[in-house]
N, C-alpha and C. Protein backbone atom coordinates (compact mmCIF):
# COMPACT_ATOMS: atom_id res chain seq x y z
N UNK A 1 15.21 116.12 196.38
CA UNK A 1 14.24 117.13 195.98
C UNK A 1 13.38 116.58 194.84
N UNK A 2 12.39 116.76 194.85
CA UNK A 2 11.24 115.96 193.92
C UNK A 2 10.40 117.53 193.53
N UNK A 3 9.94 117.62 192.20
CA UNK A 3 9.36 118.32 191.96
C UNK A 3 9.49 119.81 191.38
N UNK A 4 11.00 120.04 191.16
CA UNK A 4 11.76 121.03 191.33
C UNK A 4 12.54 121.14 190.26
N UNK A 5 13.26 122.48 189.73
CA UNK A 5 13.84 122.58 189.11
C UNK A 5 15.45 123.03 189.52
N UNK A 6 16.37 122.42 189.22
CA UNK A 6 17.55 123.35 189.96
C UNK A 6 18.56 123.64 188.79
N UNK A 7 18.92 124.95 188.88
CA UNK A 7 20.11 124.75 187.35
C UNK A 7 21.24 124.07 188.01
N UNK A 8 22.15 123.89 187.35
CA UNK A 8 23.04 122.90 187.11
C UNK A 8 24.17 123.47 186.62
N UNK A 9 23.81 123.91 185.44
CA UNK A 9 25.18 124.22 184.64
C UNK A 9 24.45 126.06 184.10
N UNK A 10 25.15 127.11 183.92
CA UNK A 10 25.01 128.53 183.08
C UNK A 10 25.99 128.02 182.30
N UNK A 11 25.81 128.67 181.02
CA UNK A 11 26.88 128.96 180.29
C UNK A 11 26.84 130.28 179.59
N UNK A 12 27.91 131.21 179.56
CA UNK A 12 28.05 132.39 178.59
C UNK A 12 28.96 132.23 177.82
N UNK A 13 28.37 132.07 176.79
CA UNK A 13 29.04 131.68 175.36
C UNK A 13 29.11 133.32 174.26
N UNK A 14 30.30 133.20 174.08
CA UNK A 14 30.75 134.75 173.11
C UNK A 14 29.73 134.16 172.42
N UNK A 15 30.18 133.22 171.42
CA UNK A 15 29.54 133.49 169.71
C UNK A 15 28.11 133.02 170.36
N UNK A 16 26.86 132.64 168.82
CA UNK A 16 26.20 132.04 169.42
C UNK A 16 26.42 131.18 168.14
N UNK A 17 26.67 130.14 167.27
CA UNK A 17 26.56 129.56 165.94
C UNK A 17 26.43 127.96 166.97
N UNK A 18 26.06 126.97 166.15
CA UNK A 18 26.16 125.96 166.72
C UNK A 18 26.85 125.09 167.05
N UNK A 19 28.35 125.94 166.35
CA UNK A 19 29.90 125.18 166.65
C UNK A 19 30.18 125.30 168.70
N UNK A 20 29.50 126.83 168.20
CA UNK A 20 29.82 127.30 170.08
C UNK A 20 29.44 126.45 170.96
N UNK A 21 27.98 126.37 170.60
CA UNK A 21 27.19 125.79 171.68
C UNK A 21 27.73 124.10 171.58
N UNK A 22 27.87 123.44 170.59
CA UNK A 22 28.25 122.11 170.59
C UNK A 22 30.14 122.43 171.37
N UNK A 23 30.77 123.27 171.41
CA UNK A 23 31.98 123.20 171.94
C UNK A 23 31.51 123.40 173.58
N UNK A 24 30.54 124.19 173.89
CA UNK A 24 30.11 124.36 175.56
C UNK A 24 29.47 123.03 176.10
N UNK A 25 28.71 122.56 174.97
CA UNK A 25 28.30 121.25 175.37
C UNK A 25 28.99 120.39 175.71
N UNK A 26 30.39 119.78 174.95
CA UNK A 26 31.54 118.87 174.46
C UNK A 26 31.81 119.21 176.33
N UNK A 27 32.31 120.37 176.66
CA UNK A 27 33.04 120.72 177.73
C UNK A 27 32.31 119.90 178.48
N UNK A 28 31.00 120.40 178.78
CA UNK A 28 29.80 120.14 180.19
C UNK A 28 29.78 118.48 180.09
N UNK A 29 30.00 118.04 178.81
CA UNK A 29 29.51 116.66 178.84
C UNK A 29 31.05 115.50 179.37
N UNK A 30 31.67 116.10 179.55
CA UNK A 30 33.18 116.25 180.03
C UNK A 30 33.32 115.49 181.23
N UNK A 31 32.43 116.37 181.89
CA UNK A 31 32.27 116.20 183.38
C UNK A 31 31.71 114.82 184.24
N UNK A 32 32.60 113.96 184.66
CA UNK A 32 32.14 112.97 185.07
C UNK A 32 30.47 112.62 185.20
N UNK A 33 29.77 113.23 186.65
CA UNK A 33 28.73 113.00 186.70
C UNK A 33 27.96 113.94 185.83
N UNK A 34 27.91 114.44 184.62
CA UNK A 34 26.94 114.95 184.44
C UNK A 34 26.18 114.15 183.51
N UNK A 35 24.79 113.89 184.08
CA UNK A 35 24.34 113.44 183.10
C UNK A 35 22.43 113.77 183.33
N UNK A 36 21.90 114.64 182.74
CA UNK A 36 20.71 115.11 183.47
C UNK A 36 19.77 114.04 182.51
N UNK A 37 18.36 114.68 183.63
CA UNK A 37 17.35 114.07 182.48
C UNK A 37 16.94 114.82 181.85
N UNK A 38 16.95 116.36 181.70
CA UNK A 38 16.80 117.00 181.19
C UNK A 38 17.38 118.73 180.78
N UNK A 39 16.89 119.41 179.75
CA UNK A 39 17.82 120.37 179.89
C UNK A 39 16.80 121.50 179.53
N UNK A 40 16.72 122.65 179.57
CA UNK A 40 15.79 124.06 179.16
C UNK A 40 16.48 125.20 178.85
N UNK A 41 16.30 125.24 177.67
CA UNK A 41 17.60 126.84 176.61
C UNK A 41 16.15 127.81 176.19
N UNK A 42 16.83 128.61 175.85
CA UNK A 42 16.31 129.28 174.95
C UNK A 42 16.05 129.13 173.85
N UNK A 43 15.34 129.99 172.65
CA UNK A 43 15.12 129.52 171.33
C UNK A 43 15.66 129.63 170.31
N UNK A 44 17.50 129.95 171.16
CA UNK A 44 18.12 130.34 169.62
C UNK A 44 17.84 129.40 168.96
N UNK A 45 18.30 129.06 167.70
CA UNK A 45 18.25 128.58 166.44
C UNK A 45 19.68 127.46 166.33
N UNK A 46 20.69 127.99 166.75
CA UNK A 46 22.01 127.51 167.34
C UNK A 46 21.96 126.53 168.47
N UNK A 47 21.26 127.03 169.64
CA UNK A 47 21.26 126.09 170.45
C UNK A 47 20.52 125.05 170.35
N UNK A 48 19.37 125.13 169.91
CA UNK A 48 18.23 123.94 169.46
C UNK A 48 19.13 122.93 168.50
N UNK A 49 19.96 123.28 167.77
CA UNK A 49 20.41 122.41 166.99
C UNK A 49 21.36 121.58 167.49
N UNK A 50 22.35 122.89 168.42
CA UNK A 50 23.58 121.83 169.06
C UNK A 50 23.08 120.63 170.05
N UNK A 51 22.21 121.19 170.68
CA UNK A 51 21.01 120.28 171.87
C UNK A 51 20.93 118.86 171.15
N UNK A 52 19.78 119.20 170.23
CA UNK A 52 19.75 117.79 168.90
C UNK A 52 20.34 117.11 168.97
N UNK A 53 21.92 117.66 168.33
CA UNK A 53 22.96 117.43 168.26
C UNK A 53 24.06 116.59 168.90
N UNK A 54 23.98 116.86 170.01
CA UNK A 54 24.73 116.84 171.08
C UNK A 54 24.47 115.82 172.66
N UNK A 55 23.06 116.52 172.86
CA UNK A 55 22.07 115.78 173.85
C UNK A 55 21.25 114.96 173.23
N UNK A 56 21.08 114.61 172.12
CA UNK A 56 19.71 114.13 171.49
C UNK A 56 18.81 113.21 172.63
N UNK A 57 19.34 112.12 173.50
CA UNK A 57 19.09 111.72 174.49
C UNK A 57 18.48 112.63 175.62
N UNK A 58 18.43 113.38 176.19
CA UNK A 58 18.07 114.21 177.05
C UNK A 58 16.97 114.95 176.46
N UNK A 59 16.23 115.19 177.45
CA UNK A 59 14.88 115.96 177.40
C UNK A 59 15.05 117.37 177.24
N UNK A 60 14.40 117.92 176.11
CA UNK A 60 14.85 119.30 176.27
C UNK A 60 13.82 120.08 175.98
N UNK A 61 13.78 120.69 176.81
CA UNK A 61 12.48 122.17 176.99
C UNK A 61 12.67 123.59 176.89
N UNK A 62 11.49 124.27 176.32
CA UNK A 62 12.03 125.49 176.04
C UNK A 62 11.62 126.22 177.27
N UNK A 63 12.24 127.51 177.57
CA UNK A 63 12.33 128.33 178.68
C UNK A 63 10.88 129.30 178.52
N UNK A 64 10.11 129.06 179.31
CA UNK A 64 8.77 129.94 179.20
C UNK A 64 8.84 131.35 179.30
N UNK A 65 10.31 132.25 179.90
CA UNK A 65 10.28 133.52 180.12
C UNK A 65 10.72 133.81 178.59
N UNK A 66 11.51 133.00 177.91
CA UNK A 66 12.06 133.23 176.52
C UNK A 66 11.12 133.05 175.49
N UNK A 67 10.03 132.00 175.40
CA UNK A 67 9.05 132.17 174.48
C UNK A 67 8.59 133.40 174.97
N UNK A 68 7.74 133.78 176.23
CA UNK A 68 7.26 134.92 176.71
C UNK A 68 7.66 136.48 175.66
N UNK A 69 9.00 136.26 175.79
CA UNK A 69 10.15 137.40 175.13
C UNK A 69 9.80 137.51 173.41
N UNK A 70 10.06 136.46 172.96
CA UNK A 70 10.01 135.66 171.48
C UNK A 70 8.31 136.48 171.06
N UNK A 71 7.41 136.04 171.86
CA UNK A 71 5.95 136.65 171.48
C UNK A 71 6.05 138.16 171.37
N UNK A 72 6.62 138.57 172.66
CA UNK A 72 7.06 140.19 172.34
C UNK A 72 7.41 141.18 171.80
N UNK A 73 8.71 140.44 171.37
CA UNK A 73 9.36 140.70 170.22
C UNK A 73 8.54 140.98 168.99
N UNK A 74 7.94 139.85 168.72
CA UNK A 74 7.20 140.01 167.75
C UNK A 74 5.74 140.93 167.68
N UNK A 75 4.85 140.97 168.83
CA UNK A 75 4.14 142.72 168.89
C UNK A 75 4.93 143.50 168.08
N UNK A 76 6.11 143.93 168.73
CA UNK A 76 6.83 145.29 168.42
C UNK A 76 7.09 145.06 167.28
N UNK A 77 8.04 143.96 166.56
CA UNK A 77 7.59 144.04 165.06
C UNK A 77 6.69 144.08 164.19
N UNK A 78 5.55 143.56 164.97
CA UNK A 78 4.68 143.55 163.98
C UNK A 78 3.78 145.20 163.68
N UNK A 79 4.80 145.99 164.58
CA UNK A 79 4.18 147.10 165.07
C UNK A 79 2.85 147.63 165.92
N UNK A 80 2.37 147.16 167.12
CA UNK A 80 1.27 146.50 167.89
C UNK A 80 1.97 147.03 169.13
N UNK A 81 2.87 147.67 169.16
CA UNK A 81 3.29 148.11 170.61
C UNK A 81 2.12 148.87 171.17
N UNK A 82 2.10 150.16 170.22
CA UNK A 82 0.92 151.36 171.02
C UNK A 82 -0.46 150.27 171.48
N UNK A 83 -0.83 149.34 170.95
CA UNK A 83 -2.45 149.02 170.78
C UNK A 83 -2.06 148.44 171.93
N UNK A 84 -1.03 147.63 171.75
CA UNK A 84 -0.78 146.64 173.54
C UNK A 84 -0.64 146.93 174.61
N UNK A 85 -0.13 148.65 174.86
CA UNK A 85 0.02 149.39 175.67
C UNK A 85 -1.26 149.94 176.25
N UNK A 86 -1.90 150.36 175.25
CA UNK A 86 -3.48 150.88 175.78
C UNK A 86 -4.81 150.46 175.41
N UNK A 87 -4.57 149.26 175.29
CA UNK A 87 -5.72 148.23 174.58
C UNK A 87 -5.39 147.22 175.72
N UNK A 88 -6.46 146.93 176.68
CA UNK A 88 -6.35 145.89 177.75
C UNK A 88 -6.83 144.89 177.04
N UNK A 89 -7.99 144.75 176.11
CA UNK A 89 -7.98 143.43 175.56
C UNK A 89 -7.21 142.71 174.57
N UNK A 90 -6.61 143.83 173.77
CA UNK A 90 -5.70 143.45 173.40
C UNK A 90 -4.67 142.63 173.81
N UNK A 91 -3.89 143.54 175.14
CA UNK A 91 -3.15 142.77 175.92
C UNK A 91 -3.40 141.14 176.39
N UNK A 92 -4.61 141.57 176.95
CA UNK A 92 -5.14 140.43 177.64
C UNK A 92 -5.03 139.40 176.70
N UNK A 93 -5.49 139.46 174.99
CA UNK A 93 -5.30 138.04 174.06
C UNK A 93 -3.82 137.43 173.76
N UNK A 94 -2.41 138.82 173.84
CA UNK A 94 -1.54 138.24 173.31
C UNK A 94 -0.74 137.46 174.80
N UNK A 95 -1.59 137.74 176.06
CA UNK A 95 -0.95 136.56 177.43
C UNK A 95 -1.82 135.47 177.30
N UNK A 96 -2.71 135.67 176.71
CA UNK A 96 -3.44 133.64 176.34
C UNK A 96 -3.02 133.51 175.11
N UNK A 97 -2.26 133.85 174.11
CA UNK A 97 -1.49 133.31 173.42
C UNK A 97 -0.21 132.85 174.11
N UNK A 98 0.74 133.54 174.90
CA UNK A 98 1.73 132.98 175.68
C UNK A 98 1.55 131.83 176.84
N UNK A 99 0.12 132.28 177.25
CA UNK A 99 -0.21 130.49 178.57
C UNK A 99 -0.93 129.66 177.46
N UNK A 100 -1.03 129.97 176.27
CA UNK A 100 -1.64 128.25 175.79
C UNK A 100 -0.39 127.15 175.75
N UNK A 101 0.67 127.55 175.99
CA UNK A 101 2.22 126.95 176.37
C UNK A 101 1.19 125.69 177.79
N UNK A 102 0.54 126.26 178.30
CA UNK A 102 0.20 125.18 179.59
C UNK A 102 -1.42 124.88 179.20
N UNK A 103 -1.72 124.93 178.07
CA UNK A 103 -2.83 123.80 177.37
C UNK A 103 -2.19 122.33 177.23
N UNK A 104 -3.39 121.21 177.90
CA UNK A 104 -2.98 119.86 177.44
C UNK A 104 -2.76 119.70 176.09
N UNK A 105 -2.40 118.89 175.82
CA UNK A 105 -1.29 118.78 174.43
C UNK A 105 -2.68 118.57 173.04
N UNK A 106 -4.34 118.01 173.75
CA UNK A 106 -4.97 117.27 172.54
C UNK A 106 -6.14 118.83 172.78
N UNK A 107 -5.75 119.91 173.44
CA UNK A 107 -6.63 121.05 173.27
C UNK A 107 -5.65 122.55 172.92
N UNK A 108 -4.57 121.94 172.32
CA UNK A 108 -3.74 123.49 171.98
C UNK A 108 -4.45 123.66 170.54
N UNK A 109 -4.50 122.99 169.55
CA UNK A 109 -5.29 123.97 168.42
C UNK A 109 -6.25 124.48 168.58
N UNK A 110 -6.99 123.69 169.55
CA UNK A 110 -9.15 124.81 169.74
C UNK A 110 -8.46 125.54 170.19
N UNK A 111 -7.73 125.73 171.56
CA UNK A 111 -7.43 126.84 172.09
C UNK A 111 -6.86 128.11 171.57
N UNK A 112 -6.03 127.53 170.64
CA UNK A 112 -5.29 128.95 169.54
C UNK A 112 -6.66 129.37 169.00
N UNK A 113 -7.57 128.22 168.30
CA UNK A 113 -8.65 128.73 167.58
C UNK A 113 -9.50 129.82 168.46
N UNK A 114 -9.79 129.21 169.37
CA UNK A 114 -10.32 130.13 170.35
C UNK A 114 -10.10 131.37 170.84
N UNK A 115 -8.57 131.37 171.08
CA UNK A 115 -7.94 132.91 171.22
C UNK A 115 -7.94 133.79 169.76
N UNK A 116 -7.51 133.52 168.98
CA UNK A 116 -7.86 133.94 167.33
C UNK A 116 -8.77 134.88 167.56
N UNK A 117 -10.32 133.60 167.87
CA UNK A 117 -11.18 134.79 167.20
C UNK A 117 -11.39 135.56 168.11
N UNK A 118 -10.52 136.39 169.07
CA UNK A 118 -10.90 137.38 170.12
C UNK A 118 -9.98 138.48 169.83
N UNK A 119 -9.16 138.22 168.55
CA UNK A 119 -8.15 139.51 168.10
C UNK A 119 -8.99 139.96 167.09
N UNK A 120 -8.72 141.60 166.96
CA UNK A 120 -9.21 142.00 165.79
C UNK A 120 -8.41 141.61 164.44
N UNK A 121 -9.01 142.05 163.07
CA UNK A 121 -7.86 142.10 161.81
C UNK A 121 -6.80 142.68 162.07
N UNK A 122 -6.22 143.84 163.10
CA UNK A 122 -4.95 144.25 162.66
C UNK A 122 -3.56 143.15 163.65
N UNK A 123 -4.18 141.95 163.96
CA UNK A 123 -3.20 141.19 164.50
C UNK A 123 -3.15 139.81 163.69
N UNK A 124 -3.48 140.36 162.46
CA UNK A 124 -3.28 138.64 161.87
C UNK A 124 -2.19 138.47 161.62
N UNK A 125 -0.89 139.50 161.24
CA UNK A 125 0.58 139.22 161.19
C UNK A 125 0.89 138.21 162.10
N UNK A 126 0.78 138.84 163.23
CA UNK A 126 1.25 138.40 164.67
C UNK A 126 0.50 136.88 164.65
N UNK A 127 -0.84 136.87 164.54
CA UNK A 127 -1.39 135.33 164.59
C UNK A 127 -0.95 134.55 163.68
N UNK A 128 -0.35 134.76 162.24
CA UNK A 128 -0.17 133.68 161.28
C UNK A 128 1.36 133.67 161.71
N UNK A 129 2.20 134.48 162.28
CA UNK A 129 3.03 134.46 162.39
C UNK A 129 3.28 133.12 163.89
N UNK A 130 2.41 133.08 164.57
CA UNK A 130 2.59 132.46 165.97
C UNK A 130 1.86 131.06 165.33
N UNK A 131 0.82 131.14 164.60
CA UNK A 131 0.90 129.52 163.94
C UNK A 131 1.76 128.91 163.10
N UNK A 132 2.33 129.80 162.48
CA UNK A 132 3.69 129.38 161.65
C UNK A 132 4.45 128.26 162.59
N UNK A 133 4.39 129.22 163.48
CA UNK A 133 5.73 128.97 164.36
C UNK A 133 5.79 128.07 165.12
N UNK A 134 4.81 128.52 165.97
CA UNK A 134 4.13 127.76 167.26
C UNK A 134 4.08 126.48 167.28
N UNK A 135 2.71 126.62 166.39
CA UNK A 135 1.63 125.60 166.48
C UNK A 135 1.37 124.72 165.38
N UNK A 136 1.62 125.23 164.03
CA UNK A 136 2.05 124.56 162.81
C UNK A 136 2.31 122.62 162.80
N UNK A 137 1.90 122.16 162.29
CA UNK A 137 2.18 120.70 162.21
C UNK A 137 4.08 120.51 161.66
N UNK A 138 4.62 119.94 162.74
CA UNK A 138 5.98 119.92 162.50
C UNK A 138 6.80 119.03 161.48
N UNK A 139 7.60 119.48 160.68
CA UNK A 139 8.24 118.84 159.38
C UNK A 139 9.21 117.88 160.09
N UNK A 140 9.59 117.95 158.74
CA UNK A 140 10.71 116.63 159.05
C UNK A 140 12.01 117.51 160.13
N UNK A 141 12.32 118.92 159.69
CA UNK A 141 13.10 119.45 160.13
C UNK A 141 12.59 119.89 161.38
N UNK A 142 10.87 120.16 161.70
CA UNK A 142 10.68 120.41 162.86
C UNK A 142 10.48 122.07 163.10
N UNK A 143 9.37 122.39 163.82
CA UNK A 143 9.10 123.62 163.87
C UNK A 143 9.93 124.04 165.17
N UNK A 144 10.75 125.77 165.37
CA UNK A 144 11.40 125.76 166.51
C UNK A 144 10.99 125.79 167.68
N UNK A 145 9.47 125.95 167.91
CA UNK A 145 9.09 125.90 169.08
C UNK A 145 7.81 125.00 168.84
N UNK A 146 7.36 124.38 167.93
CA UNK A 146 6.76 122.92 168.38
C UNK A 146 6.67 122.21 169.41
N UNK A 147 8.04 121.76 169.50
CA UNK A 147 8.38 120.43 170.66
C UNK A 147 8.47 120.75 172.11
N UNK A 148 8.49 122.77 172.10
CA UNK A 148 8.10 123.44 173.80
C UNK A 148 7.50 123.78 173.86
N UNK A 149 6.11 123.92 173.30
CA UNK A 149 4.61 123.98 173.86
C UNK A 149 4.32 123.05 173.83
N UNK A 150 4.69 121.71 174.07
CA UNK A 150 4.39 120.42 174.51
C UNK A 150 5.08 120.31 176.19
N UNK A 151 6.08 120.84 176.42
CA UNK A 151 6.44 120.83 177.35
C UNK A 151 6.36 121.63 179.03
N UNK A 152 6.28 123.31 178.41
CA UNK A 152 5.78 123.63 179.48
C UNK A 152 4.87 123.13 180.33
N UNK A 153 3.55 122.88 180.56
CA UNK A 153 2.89 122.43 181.12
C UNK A 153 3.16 121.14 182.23
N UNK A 154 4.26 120.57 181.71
CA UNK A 154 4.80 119.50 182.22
C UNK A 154 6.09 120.00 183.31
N UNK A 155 6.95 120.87 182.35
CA UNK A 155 7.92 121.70 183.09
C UNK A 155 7.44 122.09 184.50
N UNK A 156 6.64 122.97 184.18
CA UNK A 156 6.24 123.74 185.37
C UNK A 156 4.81 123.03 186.34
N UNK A 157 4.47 122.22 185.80
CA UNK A 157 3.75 121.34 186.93
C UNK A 157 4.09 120.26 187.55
N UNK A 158 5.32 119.72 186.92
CA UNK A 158 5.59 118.51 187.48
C UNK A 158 6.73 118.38 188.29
């Protein structure tokens, strides 16, 4: 199969700390043949680290339905539910904030720039909050979703 994604391994892990996930890992990595080229979690905070950690070798991508979630989340905190609900353009800016995930890698800042200026003032939480995060130039420690908006695009096209 060329072109495709197939899971491999689920895991449901009680805790989530990064002892867990490095003990689910320890197990999986156990396993004679396993040895992928790559792997796609979510954005805990725990798992990104055990991954690091653990896989550092292996390719690892973040899950586009979970950033999807992650952006969401954050509407509702930022309190932006009602406007997103009955504000179509609204809506419409915070899903090209979620597909600039499948911008080439040397047009994701115009493109944030670009989506920006199509929000009004009451979403700059939400926008400084998604450049924080996002899109931010990554430290030594690394921003948590930096290194998977480099990837989708690749994920899901290739």
């Amino acid at each position: 199969m060329t072109n495709t994604i197939t899971p491999l391994v689920h895991g449901l892990i009680i805790g989530k700390s990064a002892e867990d996930y490095n003990l689910f890992f320890k197990k999986v990595l156990e396993q004679d043949s396993f040895l992928p080229e790559s792997i796609m979690t979510d954005f805990e905070t725990a798992t990104i680290k055990s991954v690091k950690d653990m896989l550092s070798n292996i390719l690892h991508k973040g899950c586009l339905f979970h950033f999807s979630q992650t952006v969401c989340r954050q509407v509702q905190s930022k309190g932006l539910t009602t406007k997103y609900n009955e504000d179509e353009v609204f809506r419409l800016n915070v899903k090209q904030l979620i597909a600039i995930a499948f911008a080439p890698l040397d047009q994701i800042i115009t493109g944030f720039d670009l989506i920006c200026d199509q929000f009004d003032n009451d979403a700059d939480d939400l926008l400084e909050y998604f450049e924080k995060t996002c899109i931010g130039e990554p430290k030594i420690s690394g921003k948590i979703f930096s290194l998977f908006l480099r990837n989708f695009k690749y994920t899901c096209l290739s």
